[in-house]
Protein backbone atom coordinates (compact mmCIF):
# COMPACT_ATOMS: atom_id res chain seq x y z
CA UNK A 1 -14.25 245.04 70.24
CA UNK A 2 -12.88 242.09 68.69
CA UNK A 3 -10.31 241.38 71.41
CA UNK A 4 -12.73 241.93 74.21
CA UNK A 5 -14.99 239.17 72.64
CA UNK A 6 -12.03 236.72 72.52
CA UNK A 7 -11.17 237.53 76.27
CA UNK A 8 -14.59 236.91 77.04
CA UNK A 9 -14.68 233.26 75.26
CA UNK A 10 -11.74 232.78 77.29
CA UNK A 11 -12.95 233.48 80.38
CA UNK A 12 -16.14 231.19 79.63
CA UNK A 13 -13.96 228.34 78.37
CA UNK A 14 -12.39 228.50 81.91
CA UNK A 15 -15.08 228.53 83.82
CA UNK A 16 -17.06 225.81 81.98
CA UNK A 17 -17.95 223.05 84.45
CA UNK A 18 -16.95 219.88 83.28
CA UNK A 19 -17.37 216.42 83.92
CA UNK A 20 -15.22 213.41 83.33
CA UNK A 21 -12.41 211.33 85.15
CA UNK A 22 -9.69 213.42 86.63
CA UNK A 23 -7.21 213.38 84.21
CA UNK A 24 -3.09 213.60 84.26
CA UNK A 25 -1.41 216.98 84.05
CA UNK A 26 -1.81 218.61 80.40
CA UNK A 27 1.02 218.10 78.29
CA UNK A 28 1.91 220.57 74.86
CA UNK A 29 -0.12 218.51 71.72
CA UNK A 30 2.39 220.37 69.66
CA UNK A 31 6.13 219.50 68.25
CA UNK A 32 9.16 222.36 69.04
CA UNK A 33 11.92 222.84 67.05
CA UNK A 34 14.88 223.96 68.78
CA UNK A 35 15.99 225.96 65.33
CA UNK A 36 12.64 228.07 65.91
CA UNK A 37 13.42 228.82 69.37
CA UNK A 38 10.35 227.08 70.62
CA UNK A 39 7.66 227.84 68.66
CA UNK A 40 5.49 225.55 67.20
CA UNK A 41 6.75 223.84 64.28
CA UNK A 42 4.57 222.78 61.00
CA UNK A 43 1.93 219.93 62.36
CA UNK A 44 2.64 216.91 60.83
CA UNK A 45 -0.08 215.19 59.01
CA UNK A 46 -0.83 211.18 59.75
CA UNK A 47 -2.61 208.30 58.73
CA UNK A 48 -2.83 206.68 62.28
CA UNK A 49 -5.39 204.41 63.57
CA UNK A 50 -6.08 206.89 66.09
CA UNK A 51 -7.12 209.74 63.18
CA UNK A 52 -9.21 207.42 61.43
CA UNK A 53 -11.35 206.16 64.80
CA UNK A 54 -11.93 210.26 65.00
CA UNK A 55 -13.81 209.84 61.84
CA UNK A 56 -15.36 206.37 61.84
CA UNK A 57 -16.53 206.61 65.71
CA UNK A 58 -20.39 207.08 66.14
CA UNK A 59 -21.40 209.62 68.39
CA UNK A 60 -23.08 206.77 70.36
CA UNK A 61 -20.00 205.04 70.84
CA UNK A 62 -18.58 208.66 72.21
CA UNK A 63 -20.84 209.20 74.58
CA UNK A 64 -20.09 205.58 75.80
CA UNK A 65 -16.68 205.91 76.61
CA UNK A 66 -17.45 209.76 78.11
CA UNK A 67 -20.44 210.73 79.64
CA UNK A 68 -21.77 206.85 80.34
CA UNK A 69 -18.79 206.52 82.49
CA UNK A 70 -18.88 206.12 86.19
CA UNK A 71 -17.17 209.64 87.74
CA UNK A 72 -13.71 208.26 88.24
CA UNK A 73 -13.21 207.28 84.77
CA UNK A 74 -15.16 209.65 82.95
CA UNK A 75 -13.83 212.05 80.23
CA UNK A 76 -14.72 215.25 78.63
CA UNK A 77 -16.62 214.21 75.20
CA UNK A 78 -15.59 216.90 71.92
CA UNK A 79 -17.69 217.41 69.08
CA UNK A 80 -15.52 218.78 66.22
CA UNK A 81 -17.61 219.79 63.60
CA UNK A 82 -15.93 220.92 60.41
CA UNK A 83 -16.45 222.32 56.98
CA UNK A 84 -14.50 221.44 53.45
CA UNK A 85 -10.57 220.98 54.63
CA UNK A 86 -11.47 222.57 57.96
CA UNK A 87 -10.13 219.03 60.06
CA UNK A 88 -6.12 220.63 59.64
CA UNK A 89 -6.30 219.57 63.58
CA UNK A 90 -7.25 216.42 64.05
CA UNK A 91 -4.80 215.16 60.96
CA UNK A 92 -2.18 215.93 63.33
CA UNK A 93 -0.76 213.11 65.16
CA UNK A 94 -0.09 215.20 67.86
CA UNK A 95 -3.24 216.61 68.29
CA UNK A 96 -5.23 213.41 67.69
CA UNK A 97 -3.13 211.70 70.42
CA UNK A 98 -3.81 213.79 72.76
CA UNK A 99 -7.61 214.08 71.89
CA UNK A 100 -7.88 210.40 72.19
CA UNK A 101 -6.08 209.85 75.45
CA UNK A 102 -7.81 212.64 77.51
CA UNK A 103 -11.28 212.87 75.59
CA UNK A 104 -13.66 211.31 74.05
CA UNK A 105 -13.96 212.59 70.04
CA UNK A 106 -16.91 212.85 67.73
CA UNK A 107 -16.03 214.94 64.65
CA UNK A 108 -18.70 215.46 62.17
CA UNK A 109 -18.50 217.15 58.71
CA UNK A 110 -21.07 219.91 58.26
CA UNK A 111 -20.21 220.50 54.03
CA UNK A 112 -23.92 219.76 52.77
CA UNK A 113 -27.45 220.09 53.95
CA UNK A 114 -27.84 216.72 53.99
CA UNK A 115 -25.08 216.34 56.45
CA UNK A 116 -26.08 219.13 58.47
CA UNK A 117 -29.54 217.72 58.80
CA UNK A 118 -28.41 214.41 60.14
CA UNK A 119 -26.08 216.37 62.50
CA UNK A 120 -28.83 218.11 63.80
CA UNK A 121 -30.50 215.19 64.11
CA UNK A 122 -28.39 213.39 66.02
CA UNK A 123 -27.00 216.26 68.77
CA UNK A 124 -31.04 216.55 69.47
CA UNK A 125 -31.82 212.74 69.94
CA UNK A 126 -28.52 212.79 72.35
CA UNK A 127 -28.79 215.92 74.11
CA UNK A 128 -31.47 217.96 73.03
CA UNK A 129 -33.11 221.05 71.53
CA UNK A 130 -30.22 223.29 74.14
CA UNK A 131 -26.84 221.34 72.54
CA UNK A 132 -28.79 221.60 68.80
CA UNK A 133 -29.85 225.20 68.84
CA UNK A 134 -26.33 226.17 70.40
CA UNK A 135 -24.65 224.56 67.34
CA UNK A 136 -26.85 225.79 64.58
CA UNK A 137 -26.08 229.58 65.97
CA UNK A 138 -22.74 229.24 64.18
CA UNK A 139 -22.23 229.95 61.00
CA UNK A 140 -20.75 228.24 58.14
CA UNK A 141 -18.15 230.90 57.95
CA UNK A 142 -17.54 230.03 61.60
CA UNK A 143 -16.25 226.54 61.24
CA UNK A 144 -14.83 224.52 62.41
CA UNK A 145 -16.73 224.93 66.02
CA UNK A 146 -15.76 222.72 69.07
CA UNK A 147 -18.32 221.99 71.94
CA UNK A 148 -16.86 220.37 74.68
CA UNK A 149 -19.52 218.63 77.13
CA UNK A 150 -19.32 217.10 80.34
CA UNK A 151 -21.72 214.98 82.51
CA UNK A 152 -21.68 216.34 86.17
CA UNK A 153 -23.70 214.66 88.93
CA UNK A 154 -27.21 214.03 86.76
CA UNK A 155 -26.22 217.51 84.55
CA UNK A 156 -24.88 218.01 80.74
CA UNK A 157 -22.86 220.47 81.36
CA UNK A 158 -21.19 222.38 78.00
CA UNK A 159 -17.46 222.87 79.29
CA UNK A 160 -16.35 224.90 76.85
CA UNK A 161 -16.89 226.29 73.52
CA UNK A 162 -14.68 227.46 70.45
CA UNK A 163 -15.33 228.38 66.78
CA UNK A 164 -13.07 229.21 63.80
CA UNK A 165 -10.44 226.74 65.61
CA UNK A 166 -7.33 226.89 63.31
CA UNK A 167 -4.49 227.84 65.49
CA UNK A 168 -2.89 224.72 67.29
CA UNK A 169 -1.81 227.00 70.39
CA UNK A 170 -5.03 228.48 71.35
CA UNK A 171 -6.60 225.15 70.40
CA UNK A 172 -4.36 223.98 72.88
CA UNK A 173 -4.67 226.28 75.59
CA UNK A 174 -8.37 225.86 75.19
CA UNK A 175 -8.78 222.04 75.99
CA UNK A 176 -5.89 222.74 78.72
CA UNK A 177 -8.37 225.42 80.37
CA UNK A 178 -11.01 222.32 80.49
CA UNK A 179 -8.96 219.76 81.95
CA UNK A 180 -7.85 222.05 84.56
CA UNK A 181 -11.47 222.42 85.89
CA UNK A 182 -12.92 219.51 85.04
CA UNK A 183 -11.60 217.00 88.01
CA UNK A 184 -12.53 219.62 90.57
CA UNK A 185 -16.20 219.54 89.51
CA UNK A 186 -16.85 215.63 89.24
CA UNK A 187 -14.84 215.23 92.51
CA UNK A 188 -17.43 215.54 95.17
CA UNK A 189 -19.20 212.73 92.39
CA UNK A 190 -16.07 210.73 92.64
CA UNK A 191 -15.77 210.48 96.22
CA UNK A 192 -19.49 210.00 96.56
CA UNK A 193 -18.49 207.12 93.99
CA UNK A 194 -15.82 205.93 96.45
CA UNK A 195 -17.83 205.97 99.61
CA UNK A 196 -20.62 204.01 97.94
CA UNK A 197 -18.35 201.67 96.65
CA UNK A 198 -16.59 200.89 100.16
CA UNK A 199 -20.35 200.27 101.57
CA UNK A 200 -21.34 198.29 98.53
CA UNK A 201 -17.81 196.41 99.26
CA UNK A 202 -18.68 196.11 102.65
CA UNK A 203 -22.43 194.70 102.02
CA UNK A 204 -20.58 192.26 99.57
CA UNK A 205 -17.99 191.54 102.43
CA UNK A 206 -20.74 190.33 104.91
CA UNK A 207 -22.59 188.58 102.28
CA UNK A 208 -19.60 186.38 101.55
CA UNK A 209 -19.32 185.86 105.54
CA UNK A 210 -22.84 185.49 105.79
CA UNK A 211 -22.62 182.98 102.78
CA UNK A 212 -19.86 181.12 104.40
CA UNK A 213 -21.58 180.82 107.74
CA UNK A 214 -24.84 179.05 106.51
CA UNK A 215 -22.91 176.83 104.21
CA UNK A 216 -20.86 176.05 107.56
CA UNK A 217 -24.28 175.91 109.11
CA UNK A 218 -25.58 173.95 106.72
CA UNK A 219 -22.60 171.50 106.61
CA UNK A 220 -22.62 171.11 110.35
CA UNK A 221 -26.64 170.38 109.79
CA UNK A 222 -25.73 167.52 107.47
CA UNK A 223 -22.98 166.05 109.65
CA UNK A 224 -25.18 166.27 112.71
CA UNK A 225 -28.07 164.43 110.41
CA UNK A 226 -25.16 162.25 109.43
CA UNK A 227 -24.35 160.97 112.38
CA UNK A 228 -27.78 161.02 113.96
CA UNK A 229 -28.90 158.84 110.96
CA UNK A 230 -25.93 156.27 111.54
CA UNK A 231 -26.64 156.36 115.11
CA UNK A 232 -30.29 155.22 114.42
CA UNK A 233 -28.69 152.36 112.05
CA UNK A 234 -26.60 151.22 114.71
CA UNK A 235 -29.23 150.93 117.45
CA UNK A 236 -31.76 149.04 114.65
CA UNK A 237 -28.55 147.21 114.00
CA UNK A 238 -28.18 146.26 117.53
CA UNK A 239 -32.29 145.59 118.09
CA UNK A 240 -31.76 143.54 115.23
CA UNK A 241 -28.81 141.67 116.56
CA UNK A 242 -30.34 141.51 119.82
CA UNK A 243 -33.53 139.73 118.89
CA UNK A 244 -31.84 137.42 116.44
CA UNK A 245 -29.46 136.54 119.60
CA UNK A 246 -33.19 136.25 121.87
CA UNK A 247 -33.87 134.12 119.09
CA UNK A 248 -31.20 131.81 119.11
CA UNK A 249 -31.18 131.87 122.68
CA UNK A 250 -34.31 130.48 122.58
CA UNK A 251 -34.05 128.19 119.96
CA UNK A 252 -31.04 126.50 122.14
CA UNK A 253 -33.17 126.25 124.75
CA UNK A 254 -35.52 124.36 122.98
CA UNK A 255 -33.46 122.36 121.15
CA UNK A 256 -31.71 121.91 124.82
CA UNK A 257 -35.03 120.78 126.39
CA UNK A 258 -35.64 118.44 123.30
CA UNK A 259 -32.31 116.95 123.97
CA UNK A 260 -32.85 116.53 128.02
CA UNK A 261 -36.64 114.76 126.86
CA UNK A 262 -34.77 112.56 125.13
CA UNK A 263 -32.69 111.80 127.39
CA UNK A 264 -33.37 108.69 129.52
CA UNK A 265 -33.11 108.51 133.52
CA UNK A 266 -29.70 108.25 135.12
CA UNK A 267 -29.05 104.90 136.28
CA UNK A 268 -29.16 104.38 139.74
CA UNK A 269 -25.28 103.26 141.14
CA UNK A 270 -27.24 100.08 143.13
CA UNK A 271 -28.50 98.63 139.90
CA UNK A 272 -27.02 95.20 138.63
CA UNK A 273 -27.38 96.08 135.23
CA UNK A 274 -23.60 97.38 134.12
CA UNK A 275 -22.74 100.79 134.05
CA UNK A 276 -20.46 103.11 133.14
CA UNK A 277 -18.95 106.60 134.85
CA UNK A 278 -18.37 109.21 132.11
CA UNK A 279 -17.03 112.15 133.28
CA UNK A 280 -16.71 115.64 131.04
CA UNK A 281 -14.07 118.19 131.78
CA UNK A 282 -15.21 121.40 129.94
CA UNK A 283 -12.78 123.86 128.32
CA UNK A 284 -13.25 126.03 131.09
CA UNK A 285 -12.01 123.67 133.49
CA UNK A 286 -15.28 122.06 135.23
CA UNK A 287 -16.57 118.34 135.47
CA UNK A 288 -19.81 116.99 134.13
CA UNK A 289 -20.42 113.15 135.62
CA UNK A 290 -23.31 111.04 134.56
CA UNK A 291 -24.00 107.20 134.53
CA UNK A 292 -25.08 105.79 131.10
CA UNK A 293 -26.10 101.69 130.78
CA UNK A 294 -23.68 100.04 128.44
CA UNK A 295 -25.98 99.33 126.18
CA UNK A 296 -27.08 102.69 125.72
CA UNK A 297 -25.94 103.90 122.25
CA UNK A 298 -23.31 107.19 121.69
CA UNK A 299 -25.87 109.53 120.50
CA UNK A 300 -26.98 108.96 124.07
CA UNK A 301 -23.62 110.43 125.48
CA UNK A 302 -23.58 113.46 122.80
CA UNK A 303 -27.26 114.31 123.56
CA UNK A 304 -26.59 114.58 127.06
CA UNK A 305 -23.31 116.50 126.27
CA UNK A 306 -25.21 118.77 124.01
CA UNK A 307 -27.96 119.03 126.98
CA UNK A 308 -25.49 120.99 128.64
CA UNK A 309 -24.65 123.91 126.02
CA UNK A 310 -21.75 122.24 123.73
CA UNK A 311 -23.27 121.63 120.70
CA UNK A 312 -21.18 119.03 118.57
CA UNK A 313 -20.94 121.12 115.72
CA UNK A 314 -19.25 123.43 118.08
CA UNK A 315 -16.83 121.15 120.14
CA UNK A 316 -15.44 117.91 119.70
CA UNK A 317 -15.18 115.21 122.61
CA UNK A 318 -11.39 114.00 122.89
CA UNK A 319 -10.29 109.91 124.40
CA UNK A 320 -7.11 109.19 125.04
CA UNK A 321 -7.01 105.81 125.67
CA UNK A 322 -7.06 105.47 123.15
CA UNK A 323 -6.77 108.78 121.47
CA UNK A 324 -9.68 109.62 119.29
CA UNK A 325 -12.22 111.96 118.64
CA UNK A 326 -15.72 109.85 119.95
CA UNK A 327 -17.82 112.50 117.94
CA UNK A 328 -16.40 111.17 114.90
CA UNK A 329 -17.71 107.28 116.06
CA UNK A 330 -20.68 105.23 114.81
CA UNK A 331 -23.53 107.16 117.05
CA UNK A 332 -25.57 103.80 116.96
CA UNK A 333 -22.98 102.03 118.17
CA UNK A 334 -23.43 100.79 122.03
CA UNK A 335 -20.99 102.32 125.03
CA UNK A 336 -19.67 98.56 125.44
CA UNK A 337 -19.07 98.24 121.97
CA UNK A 338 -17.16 101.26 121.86
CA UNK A 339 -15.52 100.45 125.16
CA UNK A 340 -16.34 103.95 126.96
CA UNK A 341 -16.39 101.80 129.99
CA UNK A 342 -16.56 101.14 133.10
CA UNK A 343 -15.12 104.73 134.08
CA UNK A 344 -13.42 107.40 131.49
CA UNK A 345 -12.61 110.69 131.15
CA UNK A 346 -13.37 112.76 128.57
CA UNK A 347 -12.15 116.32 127.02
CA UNK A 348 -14.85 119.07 125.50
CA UNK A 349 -12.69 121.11 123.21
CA UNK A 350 -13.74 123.71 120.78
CA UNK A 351 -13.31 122.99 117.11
CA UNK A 352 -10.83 125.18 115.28
């Protein structure tokens, strides 16, 4: 009777779903001696970080790093709850090591009421009146118990189940039984996890090339506005440079028409009053000829010079008999006095 209820609990340990990561091959938790011809040897007992997180580590902090887990990472989370000196397991470092690197551990002592009550507590804030109810079926004499569960699409799923767990080789062969059926069951999740990460990765893939495209949008925006913007500077820039030039067109006009006002009439050659001939060879090579009276002063000569576009800021007048700049002369002074008679020639050159 006895051995047909074990081979039951077998069978249901195997065919627990499970949910969790898919995990590397199982490998034996326990230490052979070659002297014993490969059985197990005594378990060693350890100190080891890893022993101690067992028994520190909050059952919210389990169900973290298990069932909270996206598919392809998930483990199997174990609740290993234990009487007085009923934890010979999980003070192997063996056994701890190899609870730690494919599950997720919560072990929880069950020695007092009090404890139990928190216990209970606890499972049924987590998982509910189902996970509570199965553990409070066992009894004391049954400990220590392990419930292995497993998160499965949306589903808690118990994956196994095992009470009075005290020898290291069926303990063994029972978490070996769950990580053999465990991947199978959250694969369909995991590739459903893979397919919506490659669309997600996609959708993030255009975003960044949409992204890129309207900042390049937006940068060719701002250059075209750039240059736009300087080309409407440069055409008020030329308006502007083009009515100051109408300006000063006009104001040499004036100032020309001033100068030809005061200008006085050309002597007449038949006249017996003297004369002179002054004639003006430009820098571009043509001759300007106009009779002055000798007694007309020099500011006579340079207005009529000016009168024809060379302003004497501009350009200097050139003698060279004798050699001398005449805009540099006494403008009062009279064409005799200055002897610009009775015929000369005279250069317009620019000033430098």
């Amino acid at each position: 009777m006895a051995a047909g209820k074990r081979t039951q609990k077998r069978q249901t340990a195997s065919k627990r779903p499970a949910e969790s990561t898919p995990c590397s091959s199982s490998v034996s938790c326990l230490e052979e001696d070659s002297s014993t011809h490969g059985h197990p040897k005594r378990i060693k007992s350890i100190s080891s970080n890893q022993a101690s997180d067992i028994y520190s580590r909050t059952l919210e902090s389990a169900i973290k790093d298990s069932l909270k887990l996206s598919a392809s990472c998930r483990k199997p989370l174990v609740l290993y709850l234990y009487g007085c000196d009923d934890d010979r397991l999980l003070k192997s470092k063996t056994v701890s090591e190899y609870l730690c690197n494919r599950f997720a551990v919560w072990a929880r002592k069950l020695d007092t009421d009090e404890n139990k009550k928190q216990t209970f507590s606890l499972l049924k804030k987590e998982f509910g009146s189902e996970i509570t109810k199965k553990v409070k079926q066992y009894e004391q004499n049954r400990l220590p118990i392990v419930l292995v569960l497993g998160k499965v699409q949306c589903s808690l799923v118990i994956l196994g189940e095992l009470d009075k767990v005290q020898d290291p080789v069926k303990f063994q062969a029972f978490l070996e039984s769950v990580l053999e059926v465990f991947p199978d069951m959250i694969r369909p999740e995991i590739l459903t996890e893979s397919l919506r990460e490659e669309r997600a990765s996609l959708i993030r893939e255009q975003d960044r090339e949409y992204e890129e495209s309207l900042k390049k949008d937006k940068e060719k925006e701002q250059q075209k506005r750039l240059l736009e913007e300087n080309k409407r500077l440069e055409e008020e820039k030329r308006k502007q440079q083009e009515i100051r030039g109408q300006k000063e067109e006009e104001k040499r006009k004036q100032v020309l028409q001033s100068l030809n006002q005061q200008l006085s009439e050309e002597p007449n050659a038949n006249l017996s009053k003297p004369i002179t001939i002054l004639r003006f060879r430009t820098p571009a090579g043509d001759v300007l000829t106009r009779r002055f009276f000798v007694e007309n002063t020099l500011k006579t000569v340079l207005n009529f010079v000016e009168a024809n576009g060379f302003s004497i800021d501009c350009f200097k007048i050139l003698a060279f008999h004798p050699k001398q700049d005449i805009t540099q002369l006494d403008r009062e002074k009279s064409i005799e006095y200055l002897q610009l008679y009775p015929r000369l020639t005279l250069y317009i050159h620019r000033r430098h």
